[in-house]
PDB file of N, CA and C in Angstrom:
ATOM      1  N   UNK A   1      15.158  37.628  12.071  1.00  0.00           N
ATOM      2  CA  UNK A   1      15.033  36.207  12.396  1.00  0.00           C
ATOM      3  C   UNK A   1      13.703  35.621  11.933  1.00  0.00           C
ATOM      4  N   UNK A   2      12.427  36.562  11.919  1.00  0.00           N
ATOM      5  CA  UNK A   2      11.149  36.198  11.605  1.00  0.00           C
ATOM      6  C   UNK A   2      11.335  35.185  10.152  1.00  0.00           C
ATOM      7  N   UNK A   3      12.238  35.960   9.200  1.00  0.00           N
ATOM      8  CA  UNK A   3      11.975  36.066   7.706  1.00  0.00           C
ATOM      9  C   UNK A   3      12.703  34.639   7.780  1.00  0.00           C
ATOM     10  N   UNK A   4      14.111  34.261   8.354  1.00  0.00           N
ATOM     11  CA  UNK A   4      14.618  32.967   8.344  1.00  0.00           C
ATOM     12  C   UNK A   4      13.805  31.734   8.864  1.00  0.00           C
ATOM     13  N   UNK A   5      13.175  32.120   9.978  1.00  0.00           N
ATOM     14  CA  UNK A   5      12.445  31.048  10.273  1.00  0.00           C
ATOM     15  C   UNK A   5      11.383  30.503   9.413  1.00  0.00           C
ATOM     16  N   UNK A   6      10.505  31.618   8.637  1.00  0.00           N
ATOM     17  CA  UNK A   6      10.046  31.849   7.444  1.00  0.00           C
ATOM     18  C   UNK A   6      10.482  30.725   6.631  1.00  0.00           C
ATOM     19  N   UNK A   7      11.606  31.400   6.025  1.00  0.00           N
ATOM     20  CA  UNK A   7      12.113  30.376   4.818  1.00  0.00           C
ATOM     21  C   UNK A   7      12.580  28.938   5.206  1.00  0.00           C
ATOM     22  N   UNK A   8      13.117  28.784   6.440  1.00  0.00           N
ATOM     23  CA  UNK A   8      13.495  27.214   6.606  1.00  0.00           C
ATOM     24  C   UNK A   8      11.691  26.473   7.111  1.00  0.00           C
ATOM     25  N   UNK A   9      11.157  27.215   7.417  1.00  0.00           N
ATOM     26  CA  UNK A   9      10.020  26.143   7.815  1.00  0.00           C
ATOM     27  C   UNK A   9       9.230  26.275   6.344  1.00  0.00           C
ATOM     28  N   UNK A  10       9.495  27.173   5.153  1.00  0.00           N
ATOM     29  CA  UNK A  10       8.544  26.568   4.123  1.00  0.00           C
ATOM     30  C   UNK A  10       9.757  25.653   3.170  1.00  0.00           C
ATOM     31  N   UNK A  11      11.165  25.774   3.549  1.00  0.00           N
ATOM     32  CA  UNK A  11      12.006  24.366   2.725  1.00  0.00           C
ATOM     33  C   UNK A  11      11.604  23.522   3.187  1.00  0.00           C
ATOM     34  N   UNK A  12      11.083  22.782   5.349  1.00  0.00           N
ATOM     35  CA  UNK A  12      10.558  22.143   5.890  1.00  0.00           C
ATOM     36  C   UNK A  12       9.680  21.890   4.945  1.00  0.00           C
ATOM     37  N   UNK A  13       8.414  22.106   4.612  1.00  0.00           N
ATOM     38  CA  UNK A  13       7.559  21.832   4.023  1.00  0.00           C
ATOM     39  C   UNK A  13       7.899  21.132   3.084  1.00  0.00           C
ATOM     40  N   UNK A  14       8.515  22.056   1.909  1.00  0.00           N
ATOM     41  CA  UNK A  14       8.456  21.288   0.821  1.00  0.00           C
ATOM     42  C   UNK A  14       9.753  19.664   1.049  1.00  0.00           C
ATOM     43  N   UNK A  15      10.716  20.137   1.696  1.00  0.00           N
ATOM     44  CA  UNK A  15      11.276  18.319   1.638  1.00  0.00           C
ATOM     45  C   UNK A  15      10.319  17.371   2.220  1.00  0.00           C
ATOM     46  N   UNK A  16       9.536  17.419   3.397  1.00  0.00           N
ATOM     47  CA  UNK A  16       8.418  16.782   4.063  1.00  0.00           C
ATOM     48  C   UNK A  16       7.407  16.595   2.383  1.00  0.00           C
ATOM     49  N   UNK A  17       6.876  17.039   1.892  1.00  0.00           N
ATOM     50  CA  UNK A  17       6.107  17.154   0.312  1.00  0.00           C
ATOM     51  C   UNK A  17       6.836  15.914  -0.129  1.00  0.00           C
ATOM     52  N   UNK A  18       8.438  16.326  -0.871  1.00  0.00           N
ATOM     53  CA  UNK A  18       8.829  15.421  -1.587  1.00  0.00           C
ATOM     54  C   UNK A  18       9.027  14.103  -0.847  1.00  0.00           C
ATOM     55  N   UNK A  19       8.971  14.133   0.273  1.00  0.00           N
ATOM     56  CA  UNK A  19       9.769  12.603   1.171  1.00  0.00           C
ATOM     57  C   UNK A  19       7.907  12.223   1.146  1.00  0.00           C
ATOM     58  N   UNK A  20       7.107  12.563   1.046  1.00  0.00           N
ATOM     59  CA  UNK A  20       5.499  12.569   1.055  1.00  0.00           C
ATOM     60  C   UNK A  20       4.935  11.403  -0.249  1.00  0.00           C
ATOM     61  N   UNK A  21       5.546  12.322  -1.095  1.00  0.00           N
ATOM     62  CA  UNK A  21       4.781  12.024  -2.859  1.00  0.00           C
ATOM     63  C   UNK A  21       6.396  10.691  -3.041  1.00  0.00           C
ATOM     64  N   UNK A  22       7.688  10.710  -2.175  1.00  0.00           N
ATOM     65  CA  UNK A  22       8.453   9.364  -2.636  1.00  0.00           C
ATOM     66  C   UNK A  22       7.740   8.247  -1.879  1.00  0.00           C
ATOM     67  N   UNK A  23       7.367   8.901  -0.791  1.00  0.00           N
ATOM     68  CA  UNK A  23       6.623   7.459  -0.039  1.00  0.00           C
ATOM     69  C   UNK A  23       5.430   6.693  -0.627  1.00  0.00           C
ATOM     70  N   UNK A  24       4.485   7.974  -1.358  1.00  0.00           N
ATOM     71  CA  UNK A  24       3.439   7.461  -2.697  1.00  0.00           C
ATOM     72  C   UNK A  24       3.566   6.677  -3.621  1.00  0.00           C
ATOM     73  N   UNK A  25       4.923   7.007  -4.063  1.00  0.00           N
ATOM     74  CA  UNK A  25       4.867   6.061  -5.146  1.00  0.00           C
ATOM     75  C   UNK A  25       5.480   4.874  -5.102  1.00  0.00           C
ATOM     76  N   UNK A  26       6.503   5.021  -3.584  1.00  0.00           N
ATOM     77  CA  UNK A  26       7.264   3.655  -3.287  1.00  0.00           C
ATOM     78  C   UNK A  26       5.897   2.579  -2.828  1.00  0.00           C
ATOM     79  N   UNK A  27       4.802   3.357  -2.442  1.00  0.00           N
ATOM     80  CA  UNK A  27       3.596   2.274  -1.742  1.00  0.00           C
ATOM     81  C   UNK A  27       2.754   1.815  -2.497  1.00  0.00           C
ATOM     82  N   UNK A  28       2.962   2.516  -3.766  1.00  0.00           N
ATOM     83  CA  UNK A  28       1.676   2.477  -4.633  1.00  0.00           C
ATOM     84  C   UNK A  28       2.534   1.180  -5.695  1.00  0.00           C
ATOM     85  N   UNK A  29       3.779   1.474  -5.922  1.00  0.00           N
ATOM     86  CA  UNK A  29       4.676   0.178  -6.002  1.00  0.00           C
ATOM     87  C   UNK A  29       4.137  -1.028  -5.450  1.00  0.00           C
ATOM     88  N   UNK A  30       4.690  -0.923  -4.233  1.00  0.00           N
ATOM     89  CA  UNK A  30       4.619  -2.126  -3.444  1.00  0.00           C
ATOM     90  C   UNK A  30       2.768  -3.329  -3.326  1.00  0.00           C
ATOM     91  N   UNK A  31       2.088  -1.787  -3.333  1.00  0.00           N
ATOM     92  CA  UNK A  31       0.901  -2.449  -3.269  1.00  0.00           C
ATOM     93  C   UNK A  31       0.362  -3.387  -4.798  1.00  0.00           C
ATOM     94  N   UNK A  32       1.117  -2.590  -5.720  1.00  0.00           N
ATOM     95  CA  UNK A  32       1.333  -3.169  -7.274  1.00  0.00           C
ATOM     96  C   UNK A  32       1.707  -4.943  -6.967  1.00  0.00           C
ATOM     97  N   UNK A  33       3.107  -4.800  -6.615  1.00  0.00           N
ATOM     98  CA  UNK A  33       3.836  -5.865  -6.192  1.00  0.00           C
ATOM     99  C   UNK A  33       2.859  -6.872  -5.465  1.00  0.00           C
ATOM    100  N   UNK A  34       2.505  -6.360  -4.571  1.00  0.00           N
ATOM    101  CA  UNK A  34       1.700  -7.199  -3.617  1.00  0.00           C
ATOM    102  C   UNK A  34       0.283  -7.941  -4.303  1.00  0.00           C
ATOM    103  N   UNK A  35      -0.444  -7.011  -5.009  1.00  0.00           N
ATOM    104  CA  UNK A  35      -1.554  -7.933  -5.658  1.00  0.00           C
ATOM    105  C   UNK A  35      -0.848  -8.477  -6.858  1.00  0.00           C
ATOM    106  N   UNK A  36       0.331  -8.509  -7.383  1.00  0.00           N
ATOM    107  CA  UNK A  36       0.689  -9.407  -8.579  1.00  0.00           C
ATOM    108  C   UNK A  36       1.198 -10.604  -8.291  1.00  0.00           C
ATOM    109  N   UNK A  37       2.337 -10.776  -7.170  1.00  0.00           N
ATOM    110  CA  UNK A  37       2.016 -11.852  -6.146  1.00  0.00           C
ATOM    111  C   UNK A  37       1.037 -12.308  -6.189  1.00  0.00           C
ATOM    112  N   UNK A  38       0.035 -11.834  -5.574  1.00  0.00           N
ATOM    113  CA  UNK A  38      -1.067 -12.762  -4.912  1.00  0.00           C
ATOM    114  C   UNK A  38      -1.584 -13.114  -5.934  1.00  0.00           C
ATOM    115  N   UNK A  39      -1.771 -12.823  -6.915  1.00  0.00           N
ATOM    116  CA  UNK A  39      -2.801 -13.636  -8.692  1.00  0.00           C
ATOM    117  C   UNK A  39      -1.991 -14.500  -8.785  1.00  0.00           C
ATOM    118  N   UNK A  40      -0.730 -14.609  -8.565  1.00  0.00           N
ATOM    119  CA  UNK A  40       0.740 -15.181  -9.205  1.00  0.00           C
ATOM    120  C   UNK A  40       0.257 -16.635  -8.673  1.00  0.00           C
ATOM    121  N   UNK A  41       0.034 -16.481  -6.944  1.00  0.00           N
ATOM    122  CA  UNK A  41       0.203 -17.650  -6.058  1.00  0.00           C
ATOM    123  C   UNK A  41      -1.260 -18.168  -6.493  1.00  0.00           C
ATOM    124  N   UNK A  42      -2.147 -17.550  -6.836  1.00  0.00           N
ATOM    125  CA  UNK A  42      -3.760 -18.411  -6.899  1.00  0.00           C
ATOM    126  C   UNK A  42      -3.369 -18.833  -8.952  1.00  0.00           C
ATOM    127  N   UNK A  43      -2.884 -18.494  -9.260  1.00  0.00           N
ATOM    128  CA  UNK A  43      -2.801 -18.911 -10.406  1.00  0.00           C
ATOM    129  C   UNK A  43      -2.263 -20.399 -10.610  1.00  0.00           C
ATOM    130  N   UNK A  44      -1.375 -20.232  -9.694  1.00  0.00           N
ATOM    131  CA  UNK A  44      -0.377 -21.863  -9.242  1.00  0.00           C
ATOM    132  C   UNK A  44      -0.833 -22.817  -8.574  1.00  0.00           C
ATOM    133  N   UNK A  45      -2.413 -22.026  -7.999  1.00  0.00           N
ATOM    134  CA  UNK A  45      -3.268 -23.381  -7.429  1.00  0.00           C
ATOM    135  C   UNK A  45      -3.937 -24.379  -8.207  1.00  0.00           C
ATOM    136  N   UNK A  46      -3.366 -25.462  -8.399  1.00  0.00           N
ATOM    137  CA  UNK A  46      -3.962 -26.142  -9.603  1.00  0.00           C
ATOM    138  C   UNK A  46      -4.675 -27.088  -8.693  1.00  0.00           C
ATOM    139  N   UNK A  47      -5.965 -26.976  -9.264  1.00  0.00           N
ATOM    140  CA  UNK A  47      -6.892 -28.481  -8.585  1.00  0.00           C
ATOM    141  C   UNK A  47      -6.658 -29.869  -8.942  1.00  0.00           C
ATOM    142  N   UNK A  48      -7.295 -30.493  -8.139  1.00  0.00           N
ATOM    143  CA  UNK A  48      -6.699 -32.115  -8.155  1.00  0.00           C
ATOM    144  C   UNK A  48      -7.807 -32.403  -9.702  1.00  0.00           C
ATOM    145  N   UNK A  49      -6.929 -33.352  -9.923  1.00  0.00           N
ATOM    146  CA  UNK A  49      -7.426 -33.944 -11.621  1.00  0.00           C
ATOM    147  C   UNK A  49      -8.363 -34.630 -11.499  1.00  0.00           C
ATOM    148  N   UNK A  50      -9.138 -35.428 -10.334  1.00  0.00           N
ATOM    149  CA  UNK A  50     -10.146 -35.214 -10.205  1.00  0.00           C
ATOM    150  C   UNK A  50     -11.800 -34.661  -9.965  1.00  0.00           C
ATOM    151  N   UNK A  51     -10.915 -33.174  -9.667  1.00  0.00           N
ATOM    152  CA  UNK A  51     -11.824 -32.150  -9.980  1.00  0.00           C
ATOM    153  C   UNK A  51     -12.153 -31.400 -11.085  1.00  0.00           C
ATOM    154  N   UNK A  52     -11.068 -31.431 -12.252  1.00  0.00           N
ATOM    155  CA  UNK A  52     -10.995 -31.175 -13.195  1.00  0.00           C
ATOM    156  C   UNK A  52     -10.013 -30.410 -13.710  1.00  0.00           C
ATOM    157  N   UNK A  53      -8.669 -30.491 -12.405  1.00  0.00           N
ATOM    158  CA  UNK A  53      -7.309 -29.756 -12.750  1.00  0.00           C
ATOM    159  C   UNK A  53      -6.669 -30.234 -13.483  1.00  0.00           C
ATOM    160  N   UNK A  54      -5.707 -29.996 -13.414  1.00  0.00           N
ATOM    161  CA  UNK A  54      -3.702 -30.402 -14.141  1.00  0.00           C
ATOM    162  C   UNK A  54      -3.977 -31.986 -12.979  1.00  0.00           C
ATOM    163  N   UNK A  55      -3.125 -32.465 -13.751  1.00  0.00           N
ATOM    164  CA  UNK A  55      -2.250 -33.796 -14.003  1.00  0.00           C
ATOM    165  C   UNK A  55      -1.555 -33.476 -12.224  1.00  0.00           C
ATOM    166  N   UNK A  56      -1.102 -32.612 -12.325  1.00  0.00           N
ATOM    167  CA  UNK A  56      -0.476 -31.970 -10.736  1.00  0.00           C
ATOM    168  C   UNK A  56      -1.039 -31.602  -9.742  1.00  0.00           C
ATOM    169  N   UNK A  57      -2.452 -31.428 -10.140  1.00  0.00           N
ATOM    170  CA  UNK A  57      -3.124 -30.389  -9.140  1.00  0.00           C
ATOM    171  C   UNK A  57      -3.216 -31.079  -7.755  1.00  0.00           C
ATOM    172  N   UNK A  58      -2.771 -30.192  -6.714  1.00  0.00           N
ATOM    173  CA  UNK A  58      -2.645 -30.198  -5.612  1.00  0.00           C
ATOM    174  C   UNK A  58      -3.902 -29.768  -4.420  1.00  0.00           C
ATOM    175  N   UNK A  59      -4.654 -28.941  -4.971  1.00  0.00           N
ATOM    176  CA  UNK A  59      -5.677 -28.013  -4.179  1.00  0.00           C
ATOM    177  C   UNK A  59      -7.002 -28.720  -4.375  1.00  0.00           C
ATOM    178  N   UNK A  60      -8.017 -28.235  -3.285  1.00  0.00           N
ATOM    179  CA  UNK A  60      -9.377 -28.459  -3.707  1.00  0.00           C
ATOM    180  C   UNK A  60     -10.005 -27.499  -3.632  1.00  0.00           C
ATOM    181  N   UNK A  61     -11.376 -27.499  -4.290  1.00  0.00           N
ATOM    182  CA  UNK A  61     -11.769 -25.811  -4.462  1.00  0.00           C
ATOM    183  C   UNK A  61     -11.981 -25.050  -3.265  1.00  0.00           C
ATOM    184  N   UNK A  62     -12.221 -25.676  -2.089  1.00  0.00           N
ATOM    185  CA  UNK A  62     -12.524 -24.930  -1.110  1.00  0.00           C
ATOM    186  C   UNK A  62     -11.246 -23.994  -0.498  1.00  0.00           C
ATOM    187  N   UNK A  63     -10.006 -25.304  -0.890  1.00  0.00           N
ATOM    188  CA  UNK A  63      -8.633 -24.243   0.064  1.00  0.00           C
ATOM    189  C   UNK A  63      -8.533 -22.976  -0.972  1.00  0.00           C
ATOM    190  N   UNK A  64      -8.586 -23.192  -2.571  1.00  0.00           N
ATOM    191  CA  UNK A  64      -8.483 -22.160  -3.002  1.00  0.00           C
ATOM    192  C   UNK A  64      -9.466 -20.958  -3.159  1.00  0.00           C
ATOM    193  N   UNK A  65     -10.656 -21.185  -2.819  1.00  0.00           N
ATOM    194  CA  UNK A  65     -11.171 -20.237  -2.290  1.00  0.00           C
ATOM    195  C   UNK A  65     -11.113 -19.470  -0.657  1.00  0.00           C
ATOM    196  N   UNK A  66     -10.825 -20.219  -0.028  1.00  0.00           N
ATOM    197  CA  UNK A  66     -10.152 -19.724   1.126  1.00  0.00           C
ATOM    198  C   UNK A  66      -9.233 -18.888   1.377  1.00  0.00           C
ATOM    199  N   UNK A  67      -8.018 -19.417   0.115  1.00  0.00           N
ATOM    200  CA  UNK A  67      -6.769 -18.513  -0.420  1.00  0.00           C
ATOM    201  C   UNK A  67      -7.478 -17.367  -0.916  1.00  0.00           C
ATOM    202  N   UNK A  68      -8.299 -17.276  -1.814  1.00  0.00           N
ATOM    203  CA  UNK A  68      -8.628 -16.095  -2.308  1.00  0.00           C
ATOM    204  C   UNK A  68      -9.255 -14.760  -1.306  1.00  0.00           C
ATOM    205  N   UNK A  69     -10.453 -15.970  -0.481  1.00  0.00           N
ATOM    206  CA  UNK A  69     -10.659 -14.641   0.498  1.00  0.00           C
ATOM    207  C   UNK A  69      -9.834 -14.096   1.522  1.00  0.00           C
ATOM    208  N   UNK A  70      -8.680 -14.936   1.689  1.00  0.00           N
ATOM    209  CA  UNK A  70      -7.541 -14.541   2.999  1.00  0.00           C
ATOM    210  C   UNK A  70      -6.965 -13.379   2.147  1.00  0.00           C
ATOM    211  N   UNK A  71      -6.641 -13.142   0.332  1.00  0.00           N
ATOM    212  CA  UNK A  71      -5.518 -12.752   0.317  1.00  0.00           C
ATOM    213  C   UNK A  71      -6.106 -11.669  -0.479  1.00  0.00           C
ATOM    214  N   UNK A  72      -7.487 -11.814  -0.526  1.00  0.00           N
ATOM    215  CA  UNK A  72      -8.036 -10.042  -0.914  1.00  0.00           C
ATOM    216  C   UNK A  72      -8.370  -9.637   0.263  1.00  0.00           C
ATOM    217  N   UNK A  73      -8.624 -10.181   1.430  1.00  0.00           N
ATOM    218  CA  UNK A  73      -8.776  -9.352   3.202  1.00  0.00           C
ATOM    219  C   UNK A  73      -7.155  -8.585   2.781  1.00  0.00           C
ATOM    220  N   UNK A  74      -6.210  -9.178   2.918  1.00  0.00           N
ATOM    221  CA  UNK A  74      -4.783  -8.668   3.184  1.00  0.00           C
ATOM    222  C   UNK A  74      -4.551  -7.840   1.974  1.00  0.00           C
ATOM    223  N   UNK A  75      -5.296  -7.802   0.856  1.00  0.00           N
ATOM    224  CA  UNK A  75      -4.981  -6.519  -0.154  1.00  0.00           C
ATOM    225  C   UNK A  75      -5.820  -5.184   0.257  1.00  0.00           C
ATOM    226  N   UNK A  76      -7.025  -5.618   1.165  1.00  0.00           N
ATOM    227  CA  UNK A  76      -7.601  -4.662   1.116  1.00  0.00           C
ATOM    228  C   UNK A  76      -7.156  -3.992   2.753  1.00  0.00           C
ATOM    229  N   UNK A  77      -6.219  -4.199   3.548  1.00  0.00           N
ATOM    230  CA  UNK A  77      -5.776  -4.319   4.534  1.00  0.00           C
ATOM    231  C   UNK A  77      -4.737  -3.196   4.251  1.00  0.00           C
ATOM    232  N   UNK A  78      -3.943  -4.019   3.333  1.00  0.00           N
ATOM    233  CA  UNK A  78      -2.742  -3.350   2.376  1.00  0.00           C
ATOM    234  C   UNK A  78      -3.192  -1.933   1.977  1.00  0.00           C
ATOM    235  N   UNK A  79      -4.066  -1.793   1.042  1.00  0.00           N
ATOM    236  CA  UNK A  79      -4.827  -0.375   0.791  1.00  0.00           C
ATOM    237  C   UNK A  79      -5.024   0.854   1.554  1.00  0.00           C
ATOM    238  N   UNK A  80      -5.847   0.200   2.950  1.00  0.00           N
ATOM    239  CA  UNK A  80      -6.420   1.114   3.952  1.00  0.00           C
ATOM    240  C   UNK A  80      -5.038   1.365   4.721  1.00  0.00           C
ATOM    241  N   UNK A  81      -4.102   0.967   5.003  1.00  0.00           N
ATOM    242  CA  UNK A  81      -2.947   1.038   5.643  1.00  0.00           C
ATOM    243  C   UNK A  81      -1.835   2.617   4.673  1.00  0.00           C
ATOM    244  N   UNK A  82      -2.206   2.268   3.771  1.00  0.00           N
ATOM    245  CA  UNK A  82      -1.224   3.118   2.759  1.00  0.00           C
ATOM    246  C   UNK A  82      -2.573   4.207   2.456  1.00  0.00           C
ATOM    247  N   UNK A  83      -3.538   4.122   3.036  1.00  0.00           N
ATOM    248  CA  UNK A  83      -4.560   5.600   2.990  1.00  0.00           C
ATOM    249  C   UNK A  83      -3.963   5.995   3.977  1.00  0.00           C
ATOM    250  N   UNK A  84      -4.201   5.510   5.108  1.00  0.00           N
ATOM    251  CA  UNK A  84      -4.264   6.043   6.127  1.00  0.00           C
ATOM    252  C   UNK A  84      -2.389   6.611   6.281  1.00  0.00           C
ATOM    253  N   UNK A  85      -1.550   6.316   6.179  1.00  0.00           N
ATOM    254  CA  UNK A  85      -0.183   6.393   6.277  1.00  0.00           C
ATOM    255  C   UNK A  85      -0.320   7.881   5.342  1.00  0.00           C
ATOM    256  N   UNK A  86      -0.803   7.889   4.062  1.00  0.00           N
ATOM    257  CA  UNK A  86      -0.451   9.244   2.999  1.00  0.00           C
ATOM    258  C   UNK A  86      -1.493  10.114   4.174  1.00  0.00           C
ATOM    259  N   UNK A  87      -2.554   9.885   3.897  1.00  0.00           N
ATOM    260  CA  UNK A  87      -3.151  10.750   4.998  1.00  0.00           C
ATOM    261  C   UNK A  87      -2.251  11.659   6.264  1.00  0.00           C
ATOM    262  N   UNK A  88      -2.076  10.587   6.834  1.00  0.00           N
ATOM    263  CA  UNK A  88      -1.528  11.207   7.997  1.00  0.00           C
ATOM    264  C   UNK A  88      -0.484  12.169   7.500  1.00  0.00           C
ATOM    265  N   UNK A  89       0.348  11.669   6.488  1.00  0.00           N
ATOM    266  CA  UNK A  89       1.342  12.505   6.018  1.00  0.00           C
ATOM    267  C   UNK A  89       0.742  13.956   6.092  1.00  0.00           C
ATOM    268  N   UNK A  90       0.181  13.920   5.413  1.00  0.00           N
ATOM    269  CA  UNK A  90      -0.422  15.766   4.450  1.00  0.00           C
ATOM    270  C   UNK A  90      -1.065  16.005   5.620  1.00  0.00           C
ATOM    271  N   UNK A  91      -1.682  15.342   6.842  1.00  0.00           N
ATOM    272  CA  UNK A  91      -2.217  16.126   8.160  1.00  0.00           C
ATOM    273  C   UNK A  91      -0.953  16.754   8.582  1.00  0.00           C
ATOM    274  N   UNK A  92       0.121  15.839   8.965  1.00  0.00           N
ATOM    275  CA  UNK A  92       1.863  16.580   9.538  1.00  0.00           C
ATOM    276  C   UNK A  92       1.683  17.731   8.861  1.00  0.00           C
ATOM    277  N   UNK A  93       1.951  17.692   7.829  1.00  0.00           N
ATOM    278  CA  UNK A  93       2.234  18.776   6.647  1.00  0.00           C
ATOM    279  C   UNK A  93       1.271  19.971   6.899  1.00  0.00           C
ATOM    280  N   UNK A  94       0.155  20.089   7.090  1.00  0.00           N
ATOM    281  CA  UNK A  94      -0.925  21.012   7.471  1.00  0.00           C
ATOM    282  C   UNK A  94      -0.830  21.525   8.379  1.00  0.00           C
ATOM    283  N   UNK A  95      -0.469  20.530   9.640  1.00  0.00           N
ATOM    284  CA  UNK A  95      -0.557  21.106  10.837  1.00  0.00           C
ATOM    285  C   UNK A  95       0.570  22.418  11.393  1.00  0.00           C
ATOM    286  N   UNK A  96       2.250  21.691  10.404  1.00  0.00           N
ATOM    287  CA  UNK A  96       3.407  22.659  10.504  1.00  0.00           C
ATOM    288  C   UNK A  96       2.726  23.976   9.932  1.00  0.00           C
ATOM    289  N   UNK A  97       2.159  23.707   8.761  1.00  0.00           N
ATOM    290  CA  UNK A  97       1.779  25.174   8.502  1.00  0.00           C
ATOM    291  C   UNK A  97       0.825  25.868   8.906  1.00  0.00           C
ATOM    292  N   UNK A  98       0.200  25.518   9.629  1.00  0.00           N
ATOM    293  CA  UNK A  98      -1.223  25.886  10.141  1.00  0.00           C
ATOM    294  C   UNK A  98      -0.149  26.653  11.719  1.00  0.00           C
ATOM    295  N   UNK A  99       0.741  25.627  12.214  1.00  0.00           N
ATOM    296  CA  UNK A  99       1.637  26.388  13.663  1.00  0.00           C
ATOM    297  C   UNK A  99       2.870  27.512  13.094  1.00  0.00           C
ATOM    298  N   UNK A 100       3.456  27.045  11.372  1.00  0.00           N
ATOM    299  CA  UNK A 100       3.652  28.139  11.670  1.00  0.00           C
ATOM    300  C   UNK A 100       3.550  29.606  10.738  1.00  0.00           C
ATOM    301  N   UNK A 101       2.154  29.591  10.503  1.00  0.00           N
ATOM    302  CA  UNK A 101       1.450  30.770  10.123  1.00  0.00           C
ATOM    303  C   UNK A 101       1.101  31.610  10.897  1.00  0.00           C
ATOM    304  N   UNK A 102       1.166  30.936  12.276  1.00  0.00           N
ATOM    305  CA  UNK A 102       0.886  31.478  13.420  1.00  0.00           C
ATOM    306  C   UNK A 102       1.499  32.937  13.794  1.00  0.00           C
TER     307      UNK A 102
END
């Protein structure tokens, strides 16, 4: 029974690994996604034509700098969230093997 428990807790491992490194790259995606958005939306801030925008411009420099610092707080928010999430992962992962090396 030793040797089975053996082998299913190191398949444990490795599917925990792969469900690990899919969650990596689905986040490392998303976080992609997320700052291309956000250039997308400050790109579309056009200042008023009296400031020296488009014919359209809607914004004044202050909201769009405002936009900018709200929406690099929330990228860098975004970041530390998806450290800390892979992190924790590979701690799970350590700890099974660390209990059962035991």
């Amino acid at each position: 029974y030793e040797r089975l428990a053996k082998l299913e807790s190191v398949s444990f491992c490795e599917a925990v690994r792969a469900r690990v490194e899919s969650m990596d790259a689905y986040a490392q995606e998303a976080l992609g996604a997320l700052h291309r958005m956000n250039k997308q939306f400050l790109d579309s801030c056009y200042l008023f034509e009296e400031l020296g925008g488009k014919a359209d411009g809607t914004y004044n420099p202050e909201e769009v700098a405002a936009y900018k610092e709200r929406l690099s707080a929330l990228d860098a928010d975004a970041e530390d969230r998806y450290t800390q999430w892979l992190e924790y992962g590979k701690q799970m992962i350590e700890a099974h093997e660390a209990k059962s090396s035991e």
